[in-house]
Protein backbone atom coordinates (compact mmCIF):
# COMPACT_ATOMS: atom_id res chain seq x y z
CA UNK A 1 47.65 208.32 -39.81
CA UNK A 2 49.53 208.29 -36.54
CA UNK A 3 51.87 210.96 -35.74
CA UNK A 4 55.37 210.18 -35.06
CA UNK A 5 57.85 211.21 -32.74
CA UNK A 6 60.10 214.45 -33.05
CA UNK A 7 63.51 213.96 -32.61
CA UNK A 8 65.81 216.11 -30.32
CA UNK A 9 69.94 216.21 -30.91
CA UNK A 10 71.52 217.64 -27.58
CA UNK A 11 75.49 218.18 -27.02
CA UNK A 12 75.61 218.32 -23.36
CA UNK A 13 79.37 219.36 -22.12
CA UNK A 14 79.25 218.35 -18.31
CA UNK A 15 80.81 218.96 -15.23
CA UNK A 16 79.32 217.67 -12.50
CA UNK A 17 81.82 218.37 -9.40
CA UNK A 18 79.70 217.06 -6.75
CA UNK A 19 80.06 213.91 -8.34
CA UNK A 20 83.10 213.94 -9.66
CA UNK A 21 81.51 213.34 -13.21
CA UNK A 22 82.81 215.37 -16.28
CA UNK A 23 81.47 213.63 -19.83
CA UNK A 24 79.91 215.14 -23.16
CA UNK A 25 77.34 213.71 -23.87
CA UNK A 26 75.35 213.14 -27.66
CA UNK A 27 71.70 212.53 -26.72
CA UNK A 28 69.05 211.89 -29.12
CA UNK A 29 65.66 212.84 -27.51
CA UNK A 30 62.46 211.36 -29.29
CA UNK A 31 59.49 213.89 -28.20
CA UNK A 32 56.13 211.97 -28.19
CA UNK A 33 53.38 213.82 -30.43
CA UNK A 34 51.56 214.12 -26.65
CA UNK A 35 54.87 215.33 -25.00
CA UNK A 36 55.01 219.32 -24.21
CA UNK A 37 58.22 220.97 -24.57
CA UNK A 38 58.36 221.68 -21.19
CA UNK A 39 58.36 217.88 -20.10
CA UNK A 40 61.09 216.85 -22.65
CA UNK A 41 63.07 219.67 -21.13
CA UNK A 42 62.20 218.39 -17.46
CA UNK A 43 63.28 214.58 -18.81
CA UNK A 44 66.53 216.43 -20.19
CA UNK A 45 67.76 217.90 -17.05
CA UNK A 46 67.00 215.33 -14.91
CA UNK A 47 69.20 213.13 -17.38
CA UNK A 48 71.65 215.43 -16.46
CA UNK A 49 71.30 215.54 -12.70
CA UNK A 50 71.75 211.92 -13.06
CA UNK A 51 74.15 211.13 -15.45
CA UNK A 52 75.98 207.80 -16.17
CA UNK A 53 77.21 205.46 -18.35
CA UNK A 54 74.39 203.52 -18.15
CA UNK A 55 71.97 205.44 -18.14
CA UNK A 56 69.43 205.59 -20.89
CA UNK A 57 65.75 206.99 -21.70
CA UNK A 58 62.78 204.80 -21.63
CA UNK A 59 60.41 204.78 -23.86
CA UNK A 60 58.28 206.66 -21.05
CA UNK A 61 55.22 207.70 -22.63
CA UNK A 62 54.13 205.42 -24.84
CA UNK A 63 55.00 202.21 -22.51
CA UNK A 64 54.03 201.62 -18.86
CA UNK A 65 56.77 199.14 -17.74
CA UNK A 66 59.39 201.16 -18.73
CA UNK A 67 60.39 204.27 -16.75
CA UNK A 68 61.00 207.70 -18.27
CA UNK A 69 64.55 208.04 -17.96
CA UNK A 70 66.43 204.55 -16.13
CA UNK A 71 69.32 203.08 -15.02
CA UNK A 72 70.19 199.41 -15.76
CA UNK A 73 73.45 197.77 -14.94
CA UNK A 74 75.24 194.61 -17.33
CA UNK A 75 73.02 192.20 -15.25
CA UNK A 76 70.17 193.68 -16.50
CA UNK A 77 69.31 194.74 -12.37
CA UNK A 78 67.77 198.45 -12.67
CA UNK A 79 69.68 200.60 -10.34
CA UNK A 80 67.71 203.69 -10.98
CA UNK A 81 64.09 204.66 -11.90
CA UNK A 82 63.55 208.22 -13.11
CA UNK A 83 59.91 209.26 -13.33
CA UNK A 84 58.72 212.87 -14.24
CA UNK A 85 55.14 214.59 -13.16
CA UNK A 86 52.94 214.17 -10.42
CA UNK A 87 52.48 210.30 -10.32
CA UNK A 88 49.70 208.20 -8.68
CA UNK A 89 50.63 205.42 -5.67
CA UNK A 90 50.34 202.56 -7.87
CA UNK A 91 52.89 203.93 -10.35
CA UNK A 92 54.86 204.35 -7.63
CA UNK A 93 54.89 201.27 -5.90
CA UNK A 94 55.63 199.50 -9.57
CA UNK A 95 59.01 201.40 -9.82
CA UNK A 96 60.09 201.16 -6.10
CA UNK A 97 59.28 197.08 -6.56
CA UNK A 98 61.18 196.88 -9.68
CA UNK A 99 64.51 198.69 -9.14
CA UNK A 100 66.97 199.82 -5.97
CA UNK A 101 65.92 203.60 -6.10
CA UNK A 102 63.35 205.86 -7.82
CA UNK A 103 63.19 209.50 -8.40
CA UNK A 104 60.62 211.47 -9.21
CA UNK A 105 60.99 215.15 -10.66
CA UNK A 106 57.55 216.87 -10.35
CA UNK A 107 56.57 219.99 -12.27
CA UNK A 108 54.00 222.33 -13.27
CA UNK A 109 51.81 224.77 -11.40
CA UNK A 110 49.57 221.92 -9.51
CA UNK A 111 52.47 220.04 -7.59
CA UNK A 112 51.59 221.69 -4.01
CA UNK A 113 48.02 220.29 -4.68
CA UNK A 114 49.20 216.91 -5.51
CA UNK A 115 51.88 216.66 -2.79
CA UNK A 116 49.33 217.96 0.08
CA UNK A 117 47.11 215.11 -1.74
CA UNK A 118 49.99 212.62 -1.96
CA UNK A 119 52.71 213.21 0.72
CA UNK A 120 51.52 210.44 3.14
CA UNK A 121 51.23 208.00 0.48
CA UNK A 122 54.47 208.51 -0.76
CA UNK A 123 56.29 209.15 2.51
CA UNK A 124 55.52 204.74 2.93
CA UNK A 125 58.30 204.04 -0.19
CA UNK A 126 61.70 204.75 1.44
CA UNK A 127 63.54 203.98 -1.84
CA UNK A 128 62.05 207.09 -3.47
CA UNK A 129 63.22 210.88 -3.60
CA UNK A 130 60.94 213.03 -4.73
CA UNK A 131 62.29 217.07 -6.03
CA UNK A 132 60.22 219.63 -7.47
CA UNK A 133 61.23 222.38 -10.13
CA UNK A 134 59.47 225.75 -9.73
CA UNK A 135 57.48 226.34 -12.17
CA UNK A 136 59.52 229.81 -13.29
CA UNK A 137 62.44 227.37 -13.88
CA UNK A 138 60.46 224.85 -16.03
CA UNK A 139 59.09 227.68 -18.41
CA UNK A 140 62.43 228.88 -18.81
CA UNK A 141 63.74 225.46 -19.77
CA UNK A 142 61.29 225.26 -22.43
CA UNK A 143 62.17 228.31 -23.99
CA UNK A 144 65.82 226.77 -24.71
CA UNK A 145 63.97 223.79 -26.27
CA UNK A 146 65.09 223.46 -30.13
CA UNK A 147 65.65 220.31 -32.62
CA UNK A 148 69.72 220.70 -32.12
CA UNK A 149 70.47 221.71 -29.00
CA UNK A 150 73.79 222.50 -27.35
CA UNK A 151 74.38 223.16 -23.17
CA UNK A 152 77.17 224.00 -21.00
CA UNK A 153 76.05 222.52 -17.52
CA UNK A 154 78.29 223.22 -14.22
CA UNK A 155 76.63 221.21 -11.30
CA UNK A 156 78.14 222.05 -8.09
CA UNK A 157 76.24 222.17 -4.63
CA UNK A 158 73.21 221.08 -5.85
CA UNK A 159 73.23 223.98 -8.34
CA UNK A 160 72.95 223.55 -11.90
CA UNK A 161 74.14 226.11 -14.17
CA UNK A 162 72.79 225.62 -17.72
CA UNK A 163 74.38 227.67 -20.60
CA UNK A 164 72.59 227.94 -24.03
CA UNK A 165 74.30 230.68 -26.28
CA UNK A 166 73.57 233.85 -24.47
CA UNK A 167 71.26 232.15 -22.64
CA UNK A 168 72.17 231.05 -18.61
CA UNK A 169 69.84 229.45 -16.21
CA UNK A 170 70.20 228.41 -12.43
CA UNK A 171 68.76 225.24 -12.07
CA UNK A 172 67.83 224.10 -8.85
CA UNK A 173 64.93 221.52 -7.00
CA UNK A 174 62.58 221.67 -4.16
CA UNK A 175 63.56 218.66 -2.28
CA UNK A 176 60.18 217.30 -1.24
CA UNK A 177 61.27 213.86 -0.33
């Protein structure tokens, strides 16, 4: 028998003042049996960094034409391409063929090995950024991880404050790209 997804409730009360975007947002976050905590908390922030009304998750994961987290306007042209690890060229050059800008959000302790690895590659595709979280910042994300979540976020030169409870993190990216 197959295992089936988890799913994640988040309440996300936003302000996003370099944007001039203030929402709350009701997410519900289905966690792939194969997903870490850790990468559904990645996928969840960089929702965040790039929320908008039409913004949506992919099915990611478990479907190769479909990016992790995207952006697809009412003519059904995708604006926005989110992509989370440390992705391979051809990957890549899919998402940067099929939409008007891609991001990638790498993580984990092996990123400086795949960017010294990758940079030159990546450096041809000028309608992707590319932004790292440390990896001190990713483990702390997980730890907030829970079924029914609820997050202040403040986002305000390039900051992003994240409040759980008693819980606050400073969010920020390594801007590798």
């Amino acid at each position: 028998m197959a295992l089936k997804a988890t799913i994640n409730k988040a309440t996300i009360h936003l302000s996003d003042m370099d944007r001039n975007y203030y929402d709350t947002l009701q997410l519900t976050i289905a966690q792939h049996p194969s997903e870490t905590d850790q990468r559904l908390m990645i996928r969840l922030i960089a929702y965040i960094l790039n929320a908008h009304e039409n913004l949506q998750f992919g099915k990611g994961v478990s479907d190769e034409d479909e990016a992790a987290i995207w952006q697809i306007n009412y003519s059904e042209v995708i604006e926005l391409w989110i992509e989370l690890g440390q992705l391979d060229e051809k990957r890549i050059k899919k998402a940067c063929n099929r939409s008007q800008k891609v991001k990638l959000y790498c993580y984990g302790s092996s990123v400086d090995t795949w960017w010294s690895q990758s940079a030159s590659k990546m450096r041809l595709f000028n309608k992707l950024s590319i932004e790292q979280f440390s990896e001190d910042t990713s483990n702390a994300q997980a730890k907030l991880k829970s079924r029914s979540m609820e997050f202040q976020c403040s986002i305000q030169d390039g900051q992003l404050w994240l409040t759980s409870g008693d819980e606050t993190l400073l969010i920020e990216t390594i801007k590798l790209q």
